[in-house]
Protein backbone atom coordinates (compact mmCIF):
# COMPACT_ATOMS: atom_id res chain seq x y z
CA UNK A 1 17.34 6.36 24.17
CA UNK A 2 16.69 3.12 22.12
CA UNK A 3 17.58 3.49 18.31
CA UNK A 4 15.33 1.99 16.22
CA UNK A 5 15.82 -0.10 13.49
CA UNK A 6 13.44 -0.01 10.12
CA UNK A 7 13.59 -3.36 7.95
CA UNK A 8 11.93 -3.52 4.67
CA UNK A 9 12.52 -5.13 1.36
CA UNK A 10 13.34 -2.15 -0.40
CA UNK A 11 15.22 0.91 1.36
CA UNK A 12 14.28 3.96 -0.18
CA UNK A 13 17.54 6.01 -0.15
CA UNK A 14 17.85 9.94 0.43
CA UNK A 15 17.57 10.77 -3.75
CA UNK A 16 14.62 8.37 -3.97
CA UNK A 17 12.39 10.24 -1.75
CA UNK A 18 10.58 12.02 -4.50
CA UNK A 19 8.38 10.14 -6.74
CA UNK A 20 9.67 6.75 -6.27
CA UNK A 21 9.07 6.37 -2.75
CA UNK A 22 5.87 4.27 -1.48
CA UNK A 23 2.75 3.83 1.04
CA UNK A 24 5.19 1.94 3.56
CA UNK A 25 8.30 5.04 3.15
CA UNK A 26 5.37 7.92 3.53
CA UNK A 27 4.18 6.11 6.43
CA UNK A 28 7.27 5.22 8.83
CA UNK A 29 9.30 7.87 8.35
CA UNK A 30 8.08 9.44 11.42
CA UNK A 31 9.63 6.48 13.34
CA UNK A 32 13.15 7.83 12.12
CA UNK A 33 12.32 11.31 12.85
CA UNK A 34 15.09 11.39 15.32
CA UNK A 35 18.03 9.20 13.53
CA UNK A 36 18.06 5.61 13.23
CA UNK A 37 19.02 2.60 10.69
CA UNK A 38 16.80 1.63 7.66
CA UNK A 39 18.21 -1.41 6.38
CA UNK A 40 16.64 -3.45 3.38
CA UNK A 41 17.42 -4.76 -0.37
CA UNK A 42 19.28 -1.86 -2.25
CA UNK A 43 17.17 -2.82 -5.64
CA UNK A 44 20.38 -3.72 -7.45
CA UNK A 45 21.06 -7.34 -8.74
CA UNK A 46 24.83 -8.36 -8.73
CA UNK A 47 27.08 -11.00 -9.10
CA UNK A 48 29.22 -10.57 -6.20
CA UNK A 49 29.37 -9.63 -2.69
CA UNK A 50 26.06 -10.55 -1.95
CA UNK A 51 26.23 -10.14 1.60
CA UNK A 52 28.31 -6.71 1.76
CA UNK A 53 26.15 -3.78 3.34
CA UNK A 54 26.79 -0.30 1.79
CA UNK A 55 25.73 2.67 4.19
CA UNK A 56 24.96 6.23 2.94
CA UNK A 57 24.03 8.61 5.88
CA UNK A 58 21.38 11.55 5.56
CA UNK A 59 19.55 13.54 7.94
CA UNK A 60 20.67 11.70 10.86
CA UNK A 61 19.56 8.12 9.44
CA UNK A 62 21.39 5.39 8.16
CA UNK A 63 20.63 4.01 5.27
CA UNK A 64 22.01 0.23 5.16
CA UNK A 65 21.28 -1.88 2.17
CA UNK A 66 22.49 -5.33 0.51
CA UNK A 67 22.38 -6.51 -3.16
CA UNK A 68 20.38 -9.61 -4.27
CA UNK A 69 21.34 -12.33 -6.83
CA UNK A 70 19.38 -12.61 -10.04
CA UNK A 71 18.59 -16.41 -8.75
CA UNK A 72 17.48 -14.33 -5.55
CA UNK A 73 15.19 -11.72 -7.18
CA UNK A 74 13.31 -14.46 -9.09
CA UNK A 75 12.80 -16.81 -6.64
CA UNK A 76 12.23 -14.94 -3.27
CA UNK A 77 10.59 -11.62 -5.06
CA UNK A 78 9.31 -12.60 -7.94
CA UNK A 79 8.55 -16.17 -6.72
CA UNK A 80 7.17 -16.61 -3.88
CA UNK A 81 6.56 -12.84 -2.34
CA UNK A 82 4.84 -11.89 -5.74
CA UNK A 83 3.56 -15.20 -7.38
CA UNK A 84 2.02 -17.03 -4.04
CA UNK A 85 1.99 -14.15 -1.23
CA UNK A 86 0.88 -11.99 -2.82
CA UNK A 87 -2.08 -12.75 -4.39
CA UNK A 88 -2.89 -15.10 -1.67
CA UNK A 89 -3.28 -12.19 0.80
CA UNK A 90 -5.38 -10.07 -1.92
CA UNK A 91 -7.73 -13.54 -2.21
CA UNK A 92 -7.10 -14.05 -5.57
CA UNK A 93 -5.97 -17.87 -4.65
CA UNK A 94 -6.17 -18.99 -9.03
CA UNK A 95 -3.30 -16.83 -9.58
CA UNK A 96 -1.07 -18.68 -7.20
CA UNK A 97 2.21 -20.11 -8.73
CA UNK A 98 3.85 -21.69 -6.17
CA UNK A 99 7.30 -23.48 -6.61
CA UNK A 100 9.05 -25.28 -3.76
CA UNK A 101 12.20 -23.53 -5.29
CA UNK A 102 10.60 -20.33 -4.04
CA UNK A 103 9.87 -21.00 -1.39
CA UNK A 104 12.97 -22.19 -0.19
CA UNK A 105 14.64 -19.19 -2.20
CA UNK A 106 12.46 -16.68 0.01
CA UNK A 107 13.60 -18.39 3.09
CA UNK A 108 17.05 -18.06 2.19
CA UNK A 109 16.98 -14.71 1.30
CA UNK A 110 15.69 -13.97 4.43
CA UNK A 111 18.35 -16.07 5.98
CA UNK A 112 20.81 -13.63 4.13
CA UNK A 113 19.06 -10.45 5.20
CA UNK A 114 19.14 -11.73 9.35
CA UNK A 115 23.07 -12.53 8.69
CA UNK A 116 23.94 -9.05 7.68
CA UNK A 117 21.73 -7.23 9.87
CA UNK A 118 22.50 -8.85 13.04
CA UNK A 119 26.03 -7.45 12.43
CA UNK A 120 24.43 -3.78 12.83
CA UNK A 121 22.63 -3.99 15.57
CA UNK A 122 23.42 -2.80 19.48
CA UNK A 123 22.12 -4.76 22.05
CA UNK A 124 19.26 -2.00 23.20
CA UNK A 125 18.07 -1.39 19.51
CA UNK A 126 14.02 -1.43 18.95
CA UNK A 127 13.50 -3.61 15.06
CA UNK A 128 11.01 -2.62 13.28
CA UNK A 129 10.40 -5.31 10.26
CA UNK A 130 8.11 -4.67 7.66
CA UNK A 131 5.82 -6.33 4.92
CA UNK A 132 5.11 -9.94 3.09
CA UNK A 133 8.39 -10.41 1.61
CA UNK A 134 10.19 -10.73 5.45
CA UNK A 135 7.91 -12.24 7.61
CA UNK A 136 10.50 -14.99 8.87
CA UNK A 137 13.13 -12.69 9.30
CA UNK A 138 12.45 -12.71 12.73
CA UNK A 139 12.59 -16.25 13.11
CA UNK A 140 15.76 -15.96 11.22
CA UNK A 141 17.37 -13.22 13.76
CA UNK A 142 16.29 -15.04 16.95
CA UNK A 143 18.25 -18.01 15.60
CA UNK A 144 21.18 -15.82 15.43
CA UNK A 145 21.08 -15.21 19.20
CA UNK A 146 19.32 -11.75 18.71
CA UNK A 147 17.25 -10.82 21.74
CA UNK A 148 16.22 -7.52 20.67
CA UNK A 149 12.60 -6.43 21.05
CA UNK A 150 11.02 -7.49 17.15
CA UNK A 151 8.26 -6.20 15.94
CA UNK A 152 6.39 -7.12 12.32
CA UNK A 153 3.85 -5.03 10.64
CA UNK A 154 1.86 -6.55 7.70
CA UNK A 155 1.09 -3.45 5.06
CA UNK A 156 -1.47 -6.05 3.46
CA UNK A 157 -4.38 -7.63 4.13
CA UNK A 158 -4.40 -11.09 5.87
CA UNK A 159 -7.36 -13.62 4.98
CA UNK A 160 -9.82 -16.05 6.61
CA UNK A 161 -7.99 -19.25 8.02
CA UNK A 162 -9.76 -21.41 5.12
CA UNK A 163 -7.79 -19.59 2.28
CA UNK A 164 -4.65 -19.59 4.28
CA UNK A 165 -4.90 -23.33 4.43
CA UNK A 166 -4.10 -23.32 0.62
CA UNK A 167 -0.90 -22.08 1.25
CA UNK A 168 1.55 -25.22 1.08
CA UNK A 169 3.60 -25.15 4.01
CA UNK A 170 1.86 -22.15 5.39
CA UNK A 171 2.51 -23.65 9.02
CA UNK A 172 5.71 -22.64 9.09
CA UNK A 173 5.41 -19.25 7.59
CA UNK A 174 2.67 -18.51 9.92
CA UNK A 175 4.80 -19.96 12.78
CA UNK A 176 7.74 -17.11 12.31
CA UNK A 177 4.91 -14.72 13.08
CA UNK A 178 5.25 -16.07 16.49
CA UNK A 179 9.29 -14.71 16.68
CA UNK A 180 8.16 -11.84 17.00
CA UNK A 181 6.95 -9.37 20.42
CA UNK A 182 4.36 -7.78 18.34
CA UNK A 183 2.46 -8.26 15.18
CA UNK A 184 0.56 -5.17 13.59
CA UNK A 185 -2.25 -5.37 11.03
CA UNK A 186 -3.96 -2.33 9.50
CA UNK A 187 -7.49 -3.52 10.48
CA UNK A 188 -9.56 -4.97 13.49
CA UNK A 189 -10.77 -7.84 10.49
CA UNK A 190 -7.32 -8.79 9.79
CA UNK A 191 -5.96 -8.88 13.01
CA UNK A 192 -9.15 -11.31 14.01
CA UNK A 193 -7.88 -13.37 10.34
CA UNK A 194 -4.87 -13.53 11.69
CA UNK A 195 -5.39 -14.63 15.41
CA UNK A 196 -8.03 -17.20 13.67
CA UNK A 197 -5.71 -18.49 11.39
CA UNK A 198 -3.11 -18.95 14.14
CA UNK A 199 -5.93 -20.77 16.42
CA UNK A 200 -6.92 -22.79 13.42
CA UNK A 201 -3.52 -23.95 11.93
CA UNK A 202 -1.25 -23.84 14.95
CA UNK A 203 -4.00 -24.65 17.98
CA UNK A 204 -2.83 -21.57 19.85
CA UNK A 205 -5.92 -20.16 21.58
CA UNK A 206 -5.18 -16.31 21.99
CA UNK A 207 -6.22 -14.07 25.29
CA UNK A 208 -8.87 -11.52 24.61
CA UNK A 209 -5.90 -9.33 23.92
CA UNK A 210 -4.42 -11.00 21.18
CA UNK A 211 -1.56 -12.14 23.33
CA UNK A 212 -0.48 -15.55 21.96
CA UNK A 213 1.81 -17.62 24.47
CA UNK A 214 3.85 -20.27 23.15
CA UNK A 215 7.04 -22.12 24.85
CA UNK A 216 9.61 -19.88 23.24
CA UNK A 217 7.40 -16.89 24.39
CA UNK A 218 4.79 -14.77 23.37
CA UNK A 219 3.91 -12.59 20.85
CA UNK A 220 0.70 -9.51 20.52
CA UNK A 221 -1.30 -9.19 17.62
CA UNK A 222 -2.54 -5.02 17.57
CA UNK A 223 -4.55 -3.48 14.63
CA UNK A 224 -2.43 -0.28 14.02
CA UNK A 225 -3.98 1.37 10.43
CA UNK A 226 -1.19 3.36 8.90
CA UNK A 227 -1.31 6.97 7.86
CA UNK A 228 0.01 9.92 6.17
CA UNK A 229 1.26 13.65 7.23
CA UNK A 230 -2.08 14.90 6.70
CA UNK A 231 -0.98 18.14 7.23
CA UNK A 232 2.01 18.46 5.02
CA UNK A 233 0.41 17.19 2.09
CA UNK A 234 -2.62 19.32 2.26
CA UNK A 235 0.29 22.25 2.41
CA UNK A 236 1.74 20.66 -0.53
CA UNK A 237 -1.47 20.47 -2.27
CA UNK A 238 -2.45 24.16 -1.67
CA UNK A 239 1.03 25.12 -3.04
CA UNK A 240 0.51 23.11 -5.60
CA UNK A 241 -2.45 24.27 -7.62
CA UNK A 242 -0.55 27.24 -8.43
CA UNK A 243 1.79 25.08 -10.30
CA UNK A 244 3.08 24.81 -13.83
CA UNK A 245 1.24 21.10 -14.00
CA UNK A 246 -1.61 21.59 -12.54
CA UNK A 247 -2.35 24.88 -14.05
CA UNK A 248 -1.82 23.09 -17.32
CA UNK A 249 -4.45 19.86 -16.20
CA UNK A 250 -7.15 22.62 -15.44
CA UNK A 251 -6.39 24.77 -18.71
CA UNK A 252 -6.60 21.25 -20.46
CA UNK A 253 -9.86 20.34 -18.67
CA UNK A 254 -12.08 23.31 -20.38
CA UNK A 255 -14.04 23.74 -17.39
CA UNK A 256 -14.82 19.87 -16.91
CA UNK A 257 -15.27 18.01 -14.00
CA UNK A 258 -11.90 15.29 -13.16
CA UNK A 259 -12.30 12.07 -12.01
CA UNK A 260 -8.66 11.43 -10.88
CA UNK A 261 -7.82 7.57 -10.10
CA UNK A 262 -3.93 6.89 -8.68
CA UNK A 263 -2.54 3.44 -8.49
CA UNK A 264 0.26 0.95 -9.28
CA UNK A 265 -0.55 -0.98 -12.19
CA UNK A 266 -1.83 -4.14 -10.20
CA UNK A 267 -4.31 -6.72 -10.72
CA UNK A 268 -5.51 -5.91 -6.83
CA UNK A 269 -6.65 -2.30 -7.67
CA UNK A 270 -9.90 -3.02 -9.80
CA UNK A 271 -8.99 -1.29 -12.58
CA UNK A 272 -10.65 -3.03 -15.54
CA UNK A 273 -13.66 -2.87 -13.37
CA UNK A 274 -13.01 0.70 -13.16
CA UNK A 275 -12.44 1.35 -16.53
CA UNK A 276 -15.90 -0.59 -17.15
CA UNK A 277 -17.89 1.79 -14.74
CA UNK A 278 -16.48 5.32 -16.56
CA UNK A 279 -17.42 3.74 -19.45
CA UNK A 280 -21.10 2.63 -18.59
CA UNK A 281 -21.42 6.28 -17.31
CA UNK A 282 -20.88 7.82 -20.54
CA UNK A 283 -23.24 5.39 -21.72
CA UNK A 284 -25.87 5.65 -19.29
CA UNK A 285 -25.40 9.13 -18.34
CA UNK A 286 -24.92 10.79 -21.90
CA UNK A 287 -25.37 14.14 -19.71
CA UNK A 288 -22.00 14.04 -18.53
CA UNK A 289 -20.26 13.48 -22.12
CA UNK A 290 -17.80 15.78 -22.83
CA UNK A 291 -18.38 17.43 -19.22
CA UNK A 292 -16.48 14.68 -17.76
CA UNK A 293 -12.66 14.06 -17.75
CA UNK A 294 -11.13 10.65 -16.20
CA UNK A 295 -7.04 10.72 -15.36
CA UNK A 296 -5.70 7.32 -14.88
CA UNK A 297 -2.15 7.08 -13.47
CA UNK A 298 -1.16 3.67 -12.98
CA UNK A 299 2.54 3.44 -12.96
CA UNK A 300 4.27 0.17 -14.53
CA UNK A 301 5.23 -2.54 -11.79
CA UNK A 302 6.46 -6.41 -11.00
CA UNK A 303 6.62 -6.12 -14.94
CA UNK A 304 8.88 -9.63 -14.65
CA UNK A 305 5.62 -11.28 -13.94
CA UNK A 306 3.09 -12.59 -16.55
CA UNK A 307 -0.26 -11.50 -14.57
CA UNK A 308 0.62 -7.61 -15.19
CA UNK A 309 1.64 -7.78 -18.86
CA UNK A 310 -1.59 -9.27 -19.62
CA UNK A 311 -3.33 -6.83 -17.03
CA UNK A 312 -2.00 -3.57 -19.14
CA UNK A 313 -2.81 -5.56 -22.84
CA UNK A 314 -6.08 -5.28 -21.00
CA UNK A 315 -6.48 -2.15 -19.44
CA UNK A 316 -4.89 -0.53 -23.11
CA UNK A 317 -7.66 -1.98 -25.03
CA UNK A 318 -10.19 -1.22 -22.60
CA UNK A 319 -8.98 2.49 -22.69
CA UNK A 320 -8.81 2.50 -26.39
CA UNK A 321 -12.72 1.26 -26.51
CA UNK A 322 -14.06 3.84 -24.21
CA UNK A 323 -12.27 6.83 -26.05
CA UNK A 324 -13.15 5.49 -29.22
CA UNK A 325 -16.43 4.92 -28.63
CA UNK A 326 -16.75 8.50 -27.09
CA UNK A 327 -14.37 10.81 -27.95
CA UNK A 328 -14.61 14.32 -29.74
CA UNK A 329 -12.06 16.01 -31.78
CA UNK A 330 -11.79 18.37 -28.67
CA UNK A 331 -12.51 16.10 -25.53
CA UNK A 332 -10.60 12.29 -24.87
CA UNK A 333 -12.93 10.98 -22.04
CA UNK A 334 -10.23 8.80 -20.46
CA UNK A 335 -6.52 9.80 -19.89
CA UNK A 336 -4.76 6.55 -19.26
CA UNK A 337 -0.64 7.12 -18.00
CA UNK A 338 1.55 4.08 -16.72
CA UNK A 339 4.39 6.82 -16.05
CA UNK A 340 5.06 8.15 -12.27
CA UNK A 341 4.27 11.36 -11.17
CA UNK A 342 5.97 13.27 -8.50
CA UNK A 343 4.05 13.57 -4.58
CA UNK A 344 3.68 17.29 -5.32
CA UNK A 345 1.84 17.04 -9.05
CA UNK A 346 -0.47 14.50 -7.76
CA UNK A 347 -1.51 16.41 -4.96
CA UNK A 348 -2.42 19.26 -7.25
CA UNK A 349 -3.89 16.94 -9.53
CA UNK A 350 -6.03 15.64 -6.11
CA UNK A 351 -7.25 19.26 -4.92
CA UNK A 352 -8.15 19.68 -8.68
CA UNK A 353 -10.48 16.59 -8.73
CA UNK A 354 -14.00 16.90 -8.37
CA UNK A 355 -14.18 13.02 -7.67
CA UNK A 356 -11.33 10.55 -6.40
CA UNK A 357 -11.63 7.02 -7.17
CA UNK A 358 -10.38 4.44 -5.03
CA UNK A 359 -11.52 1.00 -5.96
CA UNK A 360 -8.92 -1.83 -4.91
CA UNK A 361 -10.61 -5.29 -4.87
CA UNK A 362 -9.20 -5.59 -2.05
CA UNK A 363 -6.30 -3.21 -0.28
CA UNK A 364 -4.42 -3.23 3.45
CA UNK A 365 -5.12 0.12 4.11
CA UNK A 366 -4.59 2.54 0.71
CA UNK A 367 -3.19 5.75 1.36
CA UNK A 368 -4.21 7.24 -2.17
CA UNK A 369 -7.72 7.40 -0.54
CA UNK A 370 -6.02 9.61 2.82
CA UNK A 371 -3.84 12.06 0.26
CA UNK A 372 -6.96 12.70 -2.05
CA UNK A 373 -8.99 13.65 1.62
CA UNK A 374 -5.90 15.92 2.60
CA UNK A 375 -5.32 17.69 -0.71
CA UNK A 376 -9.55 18.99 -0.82
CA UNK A 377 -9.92 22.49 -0.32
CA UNK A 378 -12.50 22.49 2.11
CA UNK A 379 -14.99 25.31 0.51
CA UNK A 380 -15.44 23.10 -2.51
CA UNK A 381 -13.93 19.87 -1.95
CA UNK A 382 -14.12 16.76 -4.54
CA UNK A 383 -15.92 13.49 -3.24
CA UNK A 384 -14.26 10.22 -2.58
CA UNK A 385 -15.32 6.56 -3.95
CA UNK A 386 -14.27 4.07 -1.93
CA UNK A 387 -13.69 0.16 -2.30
CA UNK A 388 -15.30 -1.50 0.56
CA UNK A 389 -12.48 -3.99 0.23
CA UNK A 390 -9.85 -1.19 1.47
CA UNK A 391 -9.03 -1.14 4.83
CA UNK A 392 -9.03 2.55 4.99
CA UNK A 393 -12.84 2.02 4.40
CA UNK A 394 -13.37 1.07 8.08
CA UNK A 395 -12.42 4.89 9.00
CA UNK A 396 -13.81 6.38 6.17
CA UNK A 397 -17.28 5.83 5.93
CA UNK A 398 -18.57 9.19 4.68
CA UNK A 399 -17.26 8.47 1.12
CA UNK A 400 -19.02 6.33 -1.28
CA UNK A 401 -18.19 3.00 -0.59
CA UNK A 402 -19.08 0.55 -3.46
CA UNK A 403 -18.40 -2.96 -3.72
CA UNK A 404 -15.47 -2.82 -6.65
CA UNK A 405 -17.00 -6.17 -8.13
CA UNK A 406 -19.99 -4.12 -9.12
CA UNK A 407 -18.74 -1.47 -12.15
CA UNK A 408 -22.69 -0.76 -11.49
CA UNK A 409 -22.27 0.60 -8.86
CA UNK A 410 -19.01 2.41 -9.04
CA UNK A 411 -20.88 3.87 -12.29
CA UNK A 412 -23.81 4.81 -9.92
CA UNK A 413 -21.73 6.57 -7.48
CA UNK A 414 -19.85 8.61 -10.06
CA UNK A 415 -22.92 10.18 -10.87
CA UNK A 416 -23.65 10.65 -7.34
CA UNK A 417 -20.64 12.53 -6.70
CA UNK A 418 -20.30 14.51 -10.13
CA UNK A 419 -24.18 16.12 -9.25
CA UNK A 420 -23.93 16.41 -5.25
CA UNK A 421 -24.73 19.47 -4.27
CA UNK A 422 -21.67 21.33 -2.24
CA UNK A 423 -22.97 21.61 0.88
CA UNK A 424 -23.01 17.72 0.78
CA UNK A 425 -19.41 17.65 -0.39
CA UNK A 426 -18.36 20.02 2.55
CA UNK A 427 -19.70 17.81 5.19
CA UNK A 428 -18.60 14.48 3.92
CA UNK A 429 -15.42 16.15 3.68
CA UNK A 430 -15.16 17.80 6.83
CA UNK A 431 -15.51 14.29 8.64
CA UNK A 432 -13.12 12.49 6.74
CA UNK A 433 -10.47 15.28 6.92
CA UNK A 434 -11.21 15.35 11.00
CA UNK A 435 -10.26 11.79 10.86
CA UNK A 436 -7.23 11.75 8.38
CA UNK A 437 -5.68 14.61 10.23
CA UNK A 438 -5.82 12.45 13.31
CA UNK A 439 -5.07 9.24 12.12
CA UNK A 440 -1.74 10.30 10.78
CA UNK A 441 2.00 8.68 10.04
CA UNK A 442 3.08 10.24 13.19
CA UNK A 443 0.33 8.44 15.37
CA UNK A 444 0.60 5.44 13.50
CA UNK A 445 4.45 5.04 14.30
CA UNK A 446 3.79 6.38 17.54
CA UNK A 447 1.31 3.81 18.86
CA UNK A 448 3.39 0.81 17.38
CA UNK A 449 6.40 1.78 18.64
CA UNK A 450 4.84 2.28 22.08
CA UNK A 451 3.21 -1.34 22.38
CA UNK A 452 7.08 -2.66 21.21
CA UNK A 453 8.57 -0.99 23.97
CA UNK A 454 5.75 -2.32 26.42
């Protein structure tokens, strides 16, 4: 049996698992379920030894990683992943800081990555690469001689042809997507982005499939939404609400309805917007004063770049205005925390929740919006609020979706969900949990894995 072989920029090692661990680690551990190599940055900058890979084994995996250079970390991750990709992908093209020293930087820390990994591999190994910050690492490897099946999965959203054509040089990023046997995208719109943008920039016309033939070879383009273990967290969650935390939330809540929101601290999860809408509720709505409770968690991130310093100045004086405009000596309307929480406090926290928000302006996939669906208790489940810019809104249309521009309408729909009657809360829920428990990590690695072995 193949092994296969999970790339990504970050390896999230056996003692990380907890509360550190992310969308993309919930979401492909399934493809390790029976042993394998993860290989990836080990988060540690260093002086030395750049290209030595350190192995710790657990569970049957191997976990491979490699340090960066601080000239590395600013260039390829802060640079260019974080200061053009990124916000190019989440169309917000005026925040774009693109240096050619990036760029090259990013290219040569990719170069690094394909060095040391093509020293692991066997010749029948199955490599799964993942996310923005590798996508020529394929390129990179097939230089090398590897010959390996290679398949790329994009955890973010790709955009229209016209706003990739701002990228400089973008035809030979978009080029290394063509290393590679198959491409995955979380959503039937950005796989058609994609195949566009490839028709557009490089002329290649794809087959109704999505197969793209070139002279080197060909490569398939498959929309392949990721998921979670639907199951195990809703077991978490039920085990949870009997919990220290969450016991103390509810005993802190007097009987008030939570609004629960759960995001990185990112200028592509709508958050001022957010805060806006809670705010114009209390204003508009002054029934729900001091009946209404709103927990923001927004852990700290990319805190080396300018855009989120000035987008937590914001967000603290925002938070500060609402509570001070509203408060009572015995009720603070908005709980802002930038601290993590664990997996198993926040899905207590999520079966607690009468409403979930999740508002990106625009989001891959967003598997905040699946957890809060998983953790509901089914008899008197919460209601979710759901960006129309998140992919997981082409599954989940029996939330609220609201345009995340709007804080009207995100204020709107809170008071939707806070007075909808429970029967309506049982069958919204009951189709999104029939979908979320189908949809699921498992399937998601499953049906990737399968078209890479095709």
């Amino acid at each position: 049996m193949a092994r296969v072989v999970i790339v990504s920029n970050r390896v999230p090692l056996p003692n990380e698992r907890g509360a550190r661990a992310g969308g993309l680690a919930v979401g492909v551990s399934d493809a390790l379920k029976d042993g394998g190599l993860w290989f990836g940055w080990s988060g540690e900058i260093s002086k030395a030894a750049l290209n030595l890979v350190r192995k710790v084994e657990a569970g049957g995996i191997t976990y491979a990683t490699i340090d960066l250079s601080q000239e590395d970390y600013d260039q390829f991750y802060v640079g260019y992943a974080n200061s053009t990709l990124w916000p190019l992908f989440h169309f917000r093209l005026g925040l774009i800081d693109f240096k050619r020293e990036d760029l090259e930087g990013y290219f040569s820390v990719n170069r690094t990555f394909a060095a040391a990994l093509a020293l692991e591999l066997r010749p029948d190994d199955i490599v799964w690469i993942h996310d923005y910050h590798l996508i020529p690492l394929g390129a990179e490897l097939r230089r090398l001689g590897v010959r390996n099946r290679l398949g790329f999965f994009l955890h973010i959203p790709f955009v229209p042809a016209s706003l990739f054509a701002a990228l400089p040089q973008g035809e030979t990023l978009l080029r290394a997507f063509l290393a590679y046997d198959v491409v995955g995208l979380q959503t039937e719109e950005h796989r058609r982005d994609f195949l566009d943008a490839v028709k557009q920039v490089l002329g290649i016309e794809p087959d109704p499939d999505g197969l793209l033939v070139t002279a080197g070879g060909s490569a398939r383009a498959i929309a392949n939404p990721i998921g979670i273990d639907a199951r195990a967290f809703a077991a978490m969650a039920s085990k949870a609400e009997r919990s220290t935390e969450t016991r103390r939330l509810l005993s802190s809540l007097v009987g008030r309805s939570l609004v629960i929101g759960v995001d990185r601290l990112d200028y592509s999860k709508g958050l001022p917007n957010r805060f806006s809408a809670f705010g114009k509720l209390l204003q508009d709505y002054p029934e729900h004063r001091q009946k209404v409770s709103y927990l923001q968690v927004a852990a700290k991130s990319r805190e080396d770049v300018s855009e989120y310093q000035a987008l937590r100045r914001e967000l603290d004086r925002k938070a500060g205005n609402i509570n001070g405009r509203f408060a009572e000596f015995d009720w603070v309307p908005l709980r802002y925390m930038t601290r993590p929480m664990t997996r198993p406090m926040l899905a207590g926290f999520y079966r607690a929740a009468r409403v979930g928000l999740v508002t990106p302006l625009r989001d891959g996939m967003n598997l905040v919006a699946k957890e809060f669906i998983a953790a509901q208790d089914h008899n008197d489940p919460g209601v979710l609020i759901l960006s129309r810019f998140a992919g997981a809104a082409e599954d989940l249309a029996e939330a609220l979706i609201v345009n995340p521009y709007d804080p009207d309408e995100i204020t709107e729909a809170m008071h939707q969900a806070l007075i909808m009657p429970q029967d309506e809360r049982q069958d919204r829920m009951a189709h999104l949990r029939a979908r979320v428990f189908t949809s699921t990590a498992e399937a998601y690695c499953r049906n990737f894995l399968a078209a890479l072995a095709a």
